[in-house]
Structures are given as C-alpha cells and as structure tokens.
PDB file of N, CA and C in Angstrom:
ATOM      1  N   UNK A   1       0.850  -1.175   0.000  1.00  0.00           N
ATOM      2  CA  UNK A   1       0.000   0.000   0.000  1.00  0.00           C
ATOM      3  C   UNK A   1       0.896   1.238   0.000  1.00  0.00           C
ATOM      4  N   UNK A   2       0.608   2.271  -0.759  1.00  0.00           N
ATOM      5  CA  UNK A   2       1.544   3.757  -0.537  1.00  0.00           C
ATOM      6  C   UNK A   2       0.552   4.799  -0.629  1.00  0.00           C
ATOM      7  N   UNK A   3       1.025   5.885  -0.283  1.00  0.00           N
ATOM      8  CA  UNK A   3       0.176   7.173  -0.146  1.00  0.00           C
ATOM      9  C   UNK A   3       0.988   8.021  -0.556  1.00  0.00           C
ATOM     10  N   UNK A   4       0.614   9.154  -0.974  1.00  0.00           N
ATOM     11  CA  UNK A   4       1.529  10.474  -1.474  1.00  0.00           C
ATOM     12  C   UNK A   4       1.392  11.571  -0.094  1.00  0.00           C
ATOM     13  N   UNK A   5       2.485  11.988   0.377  1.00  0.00           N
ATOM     14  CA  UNK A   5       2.309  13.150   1.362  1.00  0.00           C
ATOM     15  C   UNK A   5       3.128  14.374   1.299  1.00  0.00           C
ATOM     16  N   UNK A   6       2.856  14.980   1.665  1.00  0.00           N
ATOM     17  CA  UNK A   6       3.632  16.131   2.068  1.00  0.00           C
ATOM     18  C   UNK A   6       4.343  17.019   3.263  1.00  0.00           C
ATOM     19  N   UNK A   7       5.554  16.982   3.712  1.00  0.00           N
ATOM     20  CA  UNK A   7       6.250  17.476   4.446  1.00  0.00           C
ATOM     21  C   UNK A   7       5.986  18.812   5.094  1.00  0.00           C
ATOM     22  N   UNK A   8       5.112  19.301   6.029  1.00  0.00           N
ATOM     23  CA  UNK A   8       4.368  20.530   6.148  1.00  0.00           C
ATOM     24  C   UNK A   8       5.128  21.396   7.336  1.00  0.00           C
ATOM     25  N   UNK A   9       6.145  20.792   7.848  1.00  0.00           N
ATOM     26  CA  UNK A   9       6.710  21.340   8.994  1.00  0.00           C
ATOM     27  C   UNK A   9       8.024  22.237   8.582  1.00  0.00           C
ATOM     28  N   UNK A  10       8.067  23.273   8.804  1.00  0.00           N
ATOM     29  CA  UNK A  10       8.506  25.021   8.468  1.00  0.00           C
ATOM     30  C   UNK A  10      10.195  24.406   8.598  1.00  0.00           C
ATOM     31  N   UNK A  11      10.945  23.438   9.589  1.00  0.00           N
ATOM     32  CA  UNK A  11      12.141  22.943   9.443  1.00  0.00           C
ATOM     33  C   UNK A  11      12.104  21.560   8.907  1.00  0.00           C
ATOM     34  N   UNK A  12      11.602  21.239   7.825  1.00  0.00           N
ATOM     35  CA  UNK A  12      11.446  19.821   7.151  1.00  0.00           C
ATOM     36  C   UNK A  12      11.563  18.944   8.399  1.00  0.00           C
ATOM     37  N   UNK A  13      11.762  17.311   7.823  1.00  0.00           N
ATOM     38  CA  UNK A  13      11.601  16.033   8.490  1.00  0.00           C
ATOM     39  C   UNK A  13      13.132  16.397   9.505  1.00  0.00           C
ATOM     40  N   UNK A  14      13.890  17.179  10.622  1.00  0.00           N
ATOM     41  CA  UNK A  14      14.826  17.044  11.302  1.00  0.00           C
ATOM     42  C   UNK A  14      14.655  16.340  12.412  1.00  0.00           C
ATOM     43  N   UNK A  15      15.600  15.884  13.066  1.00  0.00           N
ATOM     44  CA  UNK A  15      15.657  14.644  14.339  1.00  0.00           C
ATOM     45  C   UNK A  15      14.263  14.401  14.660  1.00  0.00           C
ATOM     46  N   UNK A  16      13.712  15.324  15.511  1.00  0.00           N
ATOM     47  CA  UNK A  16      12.548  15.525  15.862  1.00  0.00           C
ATOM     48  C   UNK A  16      11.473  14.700  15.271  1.00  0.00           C
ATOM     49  N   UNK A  17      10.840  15.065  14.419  1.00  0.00           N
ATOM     50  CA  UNK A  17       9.845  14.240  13.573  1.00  0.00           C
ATOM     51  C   UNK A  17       9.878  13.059  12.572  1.00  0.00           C
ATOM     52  N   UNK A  18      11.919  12.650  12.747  1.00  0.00           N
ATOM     53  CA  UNK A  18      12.423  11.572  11.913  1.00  0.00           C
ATOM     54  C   UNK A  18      12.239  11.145  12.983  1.00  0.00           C
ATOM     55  N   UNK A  19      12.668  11.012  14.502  1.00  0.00           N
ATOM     56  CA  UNK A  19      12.527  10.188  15.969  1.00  0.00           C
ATOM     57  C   UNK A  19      10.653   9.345  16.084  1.00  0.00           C
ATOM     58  N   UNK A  20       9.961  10.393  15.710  1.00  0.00           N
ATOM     59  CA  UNK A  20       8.224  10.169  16.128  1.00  0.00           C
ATOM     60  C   UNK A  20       8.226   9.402  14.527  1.00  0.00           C
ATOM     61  N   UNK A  21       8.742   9.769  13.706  1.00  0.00           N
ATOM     62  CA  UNK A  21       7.914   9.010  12.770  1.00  0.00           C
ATOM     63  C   UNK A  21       8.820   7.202  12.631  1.00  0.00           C
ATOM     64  N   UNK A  22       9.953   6.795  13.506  1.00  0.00           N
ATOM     65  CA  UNK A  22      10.764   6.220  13.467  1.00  0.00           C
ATOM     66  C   UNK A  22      10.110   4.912  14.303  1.00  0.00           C
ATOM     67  N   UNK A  23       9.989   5.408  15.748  1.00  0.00           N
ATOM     68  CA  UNK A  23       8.752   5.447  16.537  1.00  0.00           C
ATOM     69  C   UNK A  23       7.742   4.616  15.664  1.00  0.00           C
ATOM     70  N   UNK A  24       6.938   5.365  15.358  1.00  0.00           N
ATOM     71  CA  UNK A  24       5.857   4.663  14.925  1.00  0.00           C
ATOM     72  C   UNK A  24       6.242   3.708  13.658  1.00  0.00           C
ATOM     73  N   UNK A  25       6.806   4.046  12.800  1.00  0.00           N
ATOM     74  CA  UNK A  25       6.632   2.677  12.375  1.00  0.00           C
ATOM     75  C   UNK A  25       7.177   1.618  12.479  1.00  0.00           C
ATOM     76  N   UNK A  26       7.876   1.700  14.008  1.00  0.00           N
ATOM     77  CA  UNK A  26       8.189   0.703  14.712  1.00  0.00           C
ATOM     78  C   UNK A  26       7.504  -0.147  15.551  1.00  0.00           C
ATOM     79  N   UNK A  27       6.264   0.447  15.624  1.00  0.00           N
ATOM     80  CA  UNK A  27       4.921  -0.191  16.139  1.00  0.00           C
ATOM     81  C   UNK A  27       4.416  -1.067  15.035  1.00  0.00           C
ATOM     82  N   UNK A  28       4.486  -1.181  13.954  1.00  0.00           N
ATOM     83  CA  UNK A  28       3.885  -1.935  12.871  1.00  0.00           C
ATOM     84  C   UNK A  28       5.017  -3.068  12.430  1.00  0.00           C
ATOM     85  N   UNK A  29       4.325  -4.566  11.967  1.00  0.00           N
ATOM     86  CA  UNK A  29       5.196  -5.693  11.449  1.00  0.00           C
ATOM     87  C   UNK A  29       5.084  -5.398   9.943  1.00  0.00           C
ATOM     88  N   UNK A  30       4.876  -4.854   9.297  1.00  0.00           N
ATOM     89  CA  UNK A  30       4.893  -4.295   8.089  1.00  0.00           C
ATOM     90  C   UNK A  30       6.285  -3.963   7.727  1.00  0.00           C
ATOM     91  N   UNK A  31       6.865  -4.085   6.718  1.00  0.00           N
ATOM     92  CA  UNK A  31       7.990  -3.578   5.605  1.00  0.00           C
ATOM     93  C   UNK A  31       7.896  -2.013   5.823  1.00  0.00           C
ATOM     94  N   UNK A  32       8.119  -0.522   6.321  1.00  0.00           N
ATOM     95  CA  UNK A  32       7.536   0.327   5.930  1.00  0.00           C
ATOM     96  C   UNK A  32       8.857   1.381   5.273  1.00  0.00           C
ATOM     97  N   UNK A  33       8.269   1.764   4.294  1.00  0.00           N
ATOM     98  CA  UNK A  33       9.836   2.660   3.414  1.00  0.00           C
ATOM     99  C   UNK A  33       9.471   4.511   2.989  1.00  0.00           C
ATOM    100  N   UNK A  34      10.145   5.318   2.829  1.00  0.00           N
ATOM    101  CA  UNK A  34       9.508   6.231   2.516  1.00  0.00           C
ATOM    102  C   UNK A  34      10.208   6.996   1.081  1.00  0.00           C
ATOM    103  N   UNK A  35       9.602   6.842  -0.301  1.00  0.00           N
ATOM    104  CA  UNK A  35      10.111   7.046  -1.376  1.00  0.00           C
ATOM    105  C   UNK A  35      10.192   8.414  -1.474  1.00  0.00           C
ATOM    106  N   UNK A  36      11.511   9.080  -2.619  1.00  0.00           N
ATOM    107  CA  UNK A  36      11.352  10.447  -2.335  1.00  0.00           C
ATOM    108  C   UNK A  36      12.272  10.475  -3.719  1.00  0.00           C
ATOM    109  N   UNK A  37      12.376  11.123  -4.990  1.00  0.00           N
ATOM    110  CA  UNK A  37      13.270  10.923  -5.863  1.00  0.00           C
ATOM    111  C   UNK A  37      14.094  10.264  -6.376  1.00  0.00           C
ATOM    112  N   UNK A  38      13.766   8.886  -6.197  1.00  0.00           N
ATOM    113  CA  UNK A  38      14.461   7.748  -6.723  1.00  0.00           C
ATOM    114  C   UNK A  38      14.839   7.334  -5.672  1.00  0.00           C
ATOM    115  N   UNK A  39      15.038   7.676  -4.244  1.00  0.00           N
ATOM    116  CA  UNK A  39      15.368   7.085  -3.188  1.00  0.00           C
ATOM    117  C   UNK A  39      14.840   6.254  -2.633  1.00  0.00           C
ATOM    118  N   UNK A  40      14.832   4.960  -1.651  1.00  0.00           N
ATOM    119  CA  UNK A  40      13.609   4.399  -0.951  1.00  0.00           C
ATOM    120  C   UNK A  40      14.952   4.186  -0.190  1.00  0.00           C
ATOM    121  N   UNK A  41      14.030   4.331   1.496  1.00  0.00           N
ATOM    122  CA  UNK A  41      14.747   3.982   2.999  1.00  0.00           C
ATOM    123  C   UNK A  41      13.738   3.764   3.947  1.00  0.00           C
ATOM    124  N   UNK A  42      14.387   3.153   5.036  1.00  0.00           N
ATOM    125  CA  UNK A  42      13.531   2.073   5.863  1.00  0.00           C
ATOM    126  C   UNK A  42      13.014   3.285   6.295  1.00  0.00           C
ATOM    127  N   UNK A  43      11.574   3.479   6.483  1.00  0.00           N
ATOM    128  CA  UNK A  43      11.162   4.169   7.757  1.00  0.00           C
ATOM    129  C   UNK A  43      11.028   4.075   9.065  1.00  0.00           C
ATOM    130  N   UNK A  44      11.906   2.926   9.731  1.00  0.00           N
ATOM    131  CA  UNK A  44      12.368   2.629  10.810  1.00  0.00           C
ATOM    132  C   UNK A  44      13.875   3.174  11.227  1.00  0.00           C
ATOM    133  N   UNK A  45      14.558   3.470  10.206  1.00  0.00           N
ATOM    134  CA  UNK A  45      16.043   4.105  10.064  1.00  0.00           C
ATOM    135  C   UNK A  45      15.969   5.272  10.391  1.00  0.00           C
ATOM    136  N   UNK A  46      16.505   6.064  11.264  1.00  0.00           N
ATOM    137  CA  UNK A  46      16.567   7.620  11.340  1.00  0.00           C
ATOM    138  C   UNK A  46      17.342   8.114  10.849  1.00  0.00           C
ATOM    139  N   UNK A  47      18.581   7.086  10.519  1.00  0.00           N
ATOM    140  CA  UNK A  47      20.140   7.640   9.702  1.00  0.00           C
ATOM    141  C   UNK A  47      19.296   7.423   8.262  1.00  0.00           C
ATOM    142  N   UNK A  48      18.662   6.966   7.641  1.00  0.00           N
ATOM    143  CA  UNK A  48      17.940   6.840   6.677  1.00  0.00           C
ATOM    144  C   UNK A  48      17.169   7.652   6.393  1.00  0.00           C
ATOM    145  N   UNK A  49      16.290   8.139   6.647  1.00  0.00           N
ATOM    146  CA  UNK A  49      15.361   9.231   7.339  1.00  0.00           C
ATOM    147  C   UNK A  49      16.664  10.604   6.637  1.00  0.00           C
ATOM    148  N   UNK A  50      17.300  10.634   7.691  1.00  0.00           N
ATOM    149  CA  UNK A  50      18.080  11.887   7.934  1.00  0.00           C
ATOM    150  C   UNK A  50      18.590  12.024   6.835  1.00  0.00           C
ATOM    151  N   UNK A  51      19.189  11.104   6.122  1.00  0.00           N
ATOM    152  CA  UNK A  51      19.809  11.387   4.654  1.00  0.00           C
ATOM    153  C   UNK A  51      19.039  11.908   3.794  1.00  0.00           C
ATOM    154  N   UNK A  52      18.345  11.681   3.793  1.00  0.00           N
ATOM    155  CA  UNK A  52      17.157  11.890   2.659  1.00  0.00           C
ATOM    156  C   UNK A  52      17.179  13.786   2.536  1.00  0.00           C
ATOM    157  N   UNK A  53      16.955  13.864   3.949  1.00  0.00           N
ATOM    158  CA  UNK A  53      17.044  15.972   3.819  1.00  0.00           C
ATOM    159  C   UNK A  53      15.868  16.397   3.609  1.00  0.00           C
ATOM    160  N   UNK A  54      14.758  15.577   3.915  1.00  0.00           N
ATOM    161  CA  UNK A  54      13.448  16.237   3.749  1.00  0.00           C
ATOM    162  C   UNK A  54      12.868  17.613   3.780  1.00  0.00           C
ATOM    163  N   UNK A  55      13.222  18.455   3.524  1.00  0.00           N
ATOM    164  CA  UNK A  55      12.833  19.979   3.649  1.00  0.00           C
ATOM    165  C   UNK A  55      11.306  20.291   3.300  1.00  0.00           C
ATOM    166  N   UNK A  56      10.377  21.694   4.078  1.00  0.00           N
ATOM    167  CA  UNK A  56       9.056  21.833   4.004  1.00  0.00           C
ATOM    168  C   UNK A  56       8.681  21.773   2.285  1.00  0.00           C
ATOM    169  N   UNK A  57       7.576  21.065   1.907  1.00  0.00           N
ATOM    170  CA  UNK A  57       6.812  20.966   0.591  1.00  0.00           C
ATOM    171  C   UNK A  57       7.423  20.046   0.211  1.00  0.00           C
ATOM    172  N   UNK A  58       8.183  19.019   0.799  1.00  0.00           N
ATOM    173  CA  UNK A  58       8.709  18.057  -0.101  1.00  0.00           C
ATOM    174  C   UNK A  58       7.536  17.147  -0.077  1.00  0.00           C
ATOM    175  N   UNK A  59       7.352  16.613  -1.523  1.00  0.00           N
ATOM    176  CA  UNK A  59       6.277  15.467  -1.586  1.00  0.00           C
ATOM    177  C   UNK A  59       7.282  14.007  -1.374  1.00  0.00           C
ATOM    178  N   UNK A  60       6.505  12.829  -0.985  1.00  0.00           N
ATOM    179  CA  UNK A  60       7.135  11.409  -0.890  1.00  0.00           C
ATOM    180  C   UNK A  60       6.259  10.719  -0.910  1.00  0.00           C
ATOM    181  N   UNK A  61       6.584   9.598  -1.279  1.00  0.00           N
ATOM    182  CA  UNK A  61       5.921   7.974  -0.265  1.00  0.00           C
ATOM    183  C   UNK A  61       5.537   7.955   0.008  1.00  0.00           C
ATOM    184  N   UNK A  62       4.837   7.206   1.008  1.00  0.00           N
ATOM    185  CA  UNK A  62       4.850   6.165   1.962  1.00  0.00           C
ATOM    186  C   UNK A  62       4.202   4.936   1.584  1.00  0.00           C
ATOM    187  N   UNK A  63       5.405   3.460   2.036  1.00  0.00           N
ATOM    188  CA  UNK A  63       5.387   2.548   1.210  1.00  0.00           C
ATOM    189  C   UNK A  63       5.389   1.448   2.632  1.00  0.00           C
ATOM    190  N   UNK A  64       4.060   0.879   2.117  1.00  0.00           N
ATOM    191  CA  UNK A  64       4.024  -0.455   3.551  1.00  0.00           C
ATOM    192  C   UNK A  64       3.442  -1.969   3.116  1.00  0.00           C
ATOM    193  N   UNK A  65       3.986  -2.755   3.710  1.00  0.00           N
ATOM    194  CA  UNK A  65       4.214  -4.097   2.621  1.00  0.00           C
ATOM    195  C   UNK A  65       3.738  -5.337   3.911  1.00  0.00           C
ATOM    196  N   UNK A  66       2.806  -5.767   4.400  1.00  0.00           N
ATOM    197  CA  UNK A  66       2.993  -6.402   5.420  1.00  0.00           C
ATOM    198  C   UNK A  66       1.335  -6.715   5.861  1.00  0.00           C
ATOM    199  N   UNK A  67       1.077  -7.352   6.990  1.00  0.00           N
ATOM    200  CA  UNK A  67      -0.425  -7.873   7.777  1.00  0.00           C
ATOM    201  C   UNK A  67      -0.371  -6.663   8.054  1.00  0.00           C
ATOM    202  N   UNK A  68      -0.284  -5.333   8.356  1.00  0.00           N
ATOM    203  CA  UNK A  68      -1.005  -4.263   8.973  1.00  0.00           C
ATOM    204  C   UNK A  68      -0.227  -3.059   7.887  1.00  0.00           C
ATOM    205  N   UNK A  69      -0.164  -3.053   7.186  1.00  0.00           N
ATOM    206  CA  UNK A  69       0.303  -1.728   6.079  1.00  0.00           C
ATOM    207  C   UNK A  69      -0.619  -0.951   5.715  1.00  0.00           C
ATOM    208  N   UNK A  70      -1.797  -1.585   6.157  1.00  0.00           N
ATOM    209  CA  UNK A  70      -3.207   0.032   5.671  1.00  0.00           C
ATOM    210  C   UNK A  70      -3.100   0.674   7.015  1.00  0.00           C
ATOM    211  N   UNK A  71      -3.116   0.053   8.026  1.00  0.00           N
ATOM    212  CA  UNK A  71      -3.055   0.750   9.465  1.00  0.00           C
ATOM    213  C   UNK A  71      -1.787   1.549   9.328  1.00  0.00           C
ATOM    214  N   UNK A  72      -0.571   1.104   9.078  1.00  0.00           N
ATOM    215  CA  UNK A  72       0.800   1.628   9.081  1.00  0.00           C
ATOM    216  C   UNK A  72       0.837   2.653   8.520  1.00  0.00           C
ATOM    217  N   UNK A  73      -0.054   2.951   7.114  1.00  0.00           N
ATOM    218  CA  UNK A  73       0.197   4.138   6.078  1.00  0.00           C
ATOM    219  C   UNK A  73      -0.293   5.067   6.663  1.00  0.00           C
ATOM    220  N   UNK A  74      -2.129   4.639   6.881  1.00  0.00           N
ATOM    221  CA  UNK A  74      -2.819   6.086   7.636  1.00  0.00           C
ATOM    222  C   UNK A  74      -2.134   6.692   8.917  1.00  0.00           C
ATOM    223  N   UNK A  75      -1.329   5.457   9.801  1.00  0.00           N
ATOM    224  CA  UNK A  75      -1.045   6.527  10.735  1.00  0.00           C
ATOM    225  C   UNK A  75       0.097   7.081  10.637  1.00  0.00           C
ATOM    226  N   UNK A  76       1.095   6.517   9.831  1.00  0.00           N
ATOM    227  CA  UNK A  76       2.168   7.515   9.298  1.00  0.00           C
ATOM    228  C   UNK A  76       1.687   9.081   8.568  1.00  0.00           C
ATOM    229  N   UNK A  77       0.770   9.055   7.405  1.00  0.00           N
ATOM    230  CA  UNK A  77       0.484   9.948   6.783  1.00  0.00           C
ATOM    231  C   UNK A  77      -0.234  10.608   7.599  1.00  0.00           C
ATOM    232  N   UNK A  78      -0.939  10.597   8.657  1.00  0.00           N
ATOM    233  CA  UNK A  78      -1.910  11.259  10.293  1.00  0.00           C
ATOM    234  C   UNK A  78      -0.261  12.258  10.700  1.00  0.00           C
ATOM    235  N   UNK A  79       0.643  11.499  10.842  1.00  0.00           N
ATOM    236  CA  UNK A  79       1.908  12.206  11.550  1.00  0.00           C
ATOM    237  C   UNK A  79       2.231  13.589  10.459  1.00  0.00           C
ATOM    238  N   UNK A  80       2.189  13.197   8.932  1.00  0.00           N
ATOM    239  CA  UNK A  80       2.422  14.245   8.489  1.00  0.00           C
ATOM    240  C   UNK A  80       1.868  15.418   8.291  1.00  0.00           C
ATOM    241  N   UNK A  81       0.305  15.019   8.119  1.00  0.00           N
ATOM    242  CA  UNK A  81      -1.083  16.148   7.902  1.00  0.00           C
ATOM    243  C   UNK A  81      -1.116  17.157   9.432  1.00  0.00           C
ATOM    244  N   UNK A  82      -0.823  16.420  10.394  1.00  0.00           N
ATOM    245  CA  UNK A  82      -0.746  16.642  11.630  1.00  0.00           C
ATOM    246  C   UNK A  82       0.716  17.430  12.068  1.00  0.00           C
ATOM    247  N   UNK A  83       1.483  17.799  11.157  1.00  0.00           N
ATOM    248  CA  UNK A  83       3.155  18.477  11.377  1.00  0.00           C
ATOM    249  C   UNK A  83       3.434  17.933  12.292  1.00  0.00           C
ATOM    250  N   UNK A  84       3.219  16.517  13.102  1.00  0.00           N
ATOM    251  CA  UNK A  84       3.771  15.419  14.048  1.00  0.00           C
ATOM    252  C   UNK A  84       3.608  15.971  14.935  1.00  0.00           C
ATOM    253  N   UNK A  85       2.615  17.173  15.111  1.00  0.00           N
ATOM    254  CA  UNK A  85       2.608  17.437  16.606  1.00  0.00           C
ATOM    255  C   UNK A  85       3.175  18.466  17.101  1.00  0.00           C
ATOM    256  N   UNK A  86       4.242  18.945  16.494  1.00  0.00           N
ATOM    257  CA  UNK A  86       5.014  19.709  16.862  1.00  0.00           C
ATOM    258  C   UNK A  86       4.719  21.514  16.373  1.00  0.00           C
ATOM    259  N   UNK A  87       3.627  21.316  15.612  1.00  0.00           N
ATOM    260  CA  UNK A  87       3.787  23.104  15.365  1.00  0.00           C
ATOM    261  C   UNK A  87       2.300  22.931  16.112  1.00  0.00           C
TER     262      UNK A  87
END
C-alpha cells in the first residue's frame, strides 16, 4: 500500500519528527519505506530518514508491505497532515 504526502513542517523532516515518525513505524510488522526521488529507505532508520534531507513541501511515499500496512500508512500519513505534533 503507498500514499503520497507532504512534508508541512517550516524545518522539514529534522531529528525531531524523523525520531516520532521512526517510533511509529516501529509499532507496525509491516515492511515500511519512505520514497522520495528515486530514493527508498527504511522508515524505521533515522540515519535513513536523515539522509534523505526532507525539507518543508517536499512530496514522498509512503510505502508499507505487510499484515497491517493500511493501518501503518494512515497513521504515518496522520503524523504528516498533523506536522507530528510539533507546530
């Protein structure tokens, strides 16, 4: 399952919201990855995550492969619509 999202937080994906979103899809047995320009990385990786450089308006992914990957997507993509909470 994947979804298209968008990065809405004013200092892109930094520690902070790579940690919560790392987090959660560490709660799920699902495969979960997050595509972004030819890239794909674990969304369990924060050094993965972090490479990537997500900055605000970036569109991506989200890619979940597993017994709970519809649960995994919505609540990943909830973290992004939601600026994780943090604004």
């Amino acid at each position: 399952m994947e979804k298209l999202v968008t990065v809405l937080n004013e200092e892109g994906l930094h520690a902070r919201p790579a940690a919560i979103l790392v987090k959660e899809a560490n709660a799920y047995t699902s495969d979960v990855s997050v595509m972004v320009n030819g890239s794909e990385v674990n969304a369990k990786s924060i050094m993965g995550l972090m490479a990537l450089g997500l900055t605000k308006n970036t569109e991506l992914t989200l890619k979940a492969t597993g017994a709970d990957e519809a649960e995994a997507v919505e609540a990943l993509s909830k973290l992004f619509e939601n600026k994780f909470n943090l604004n």
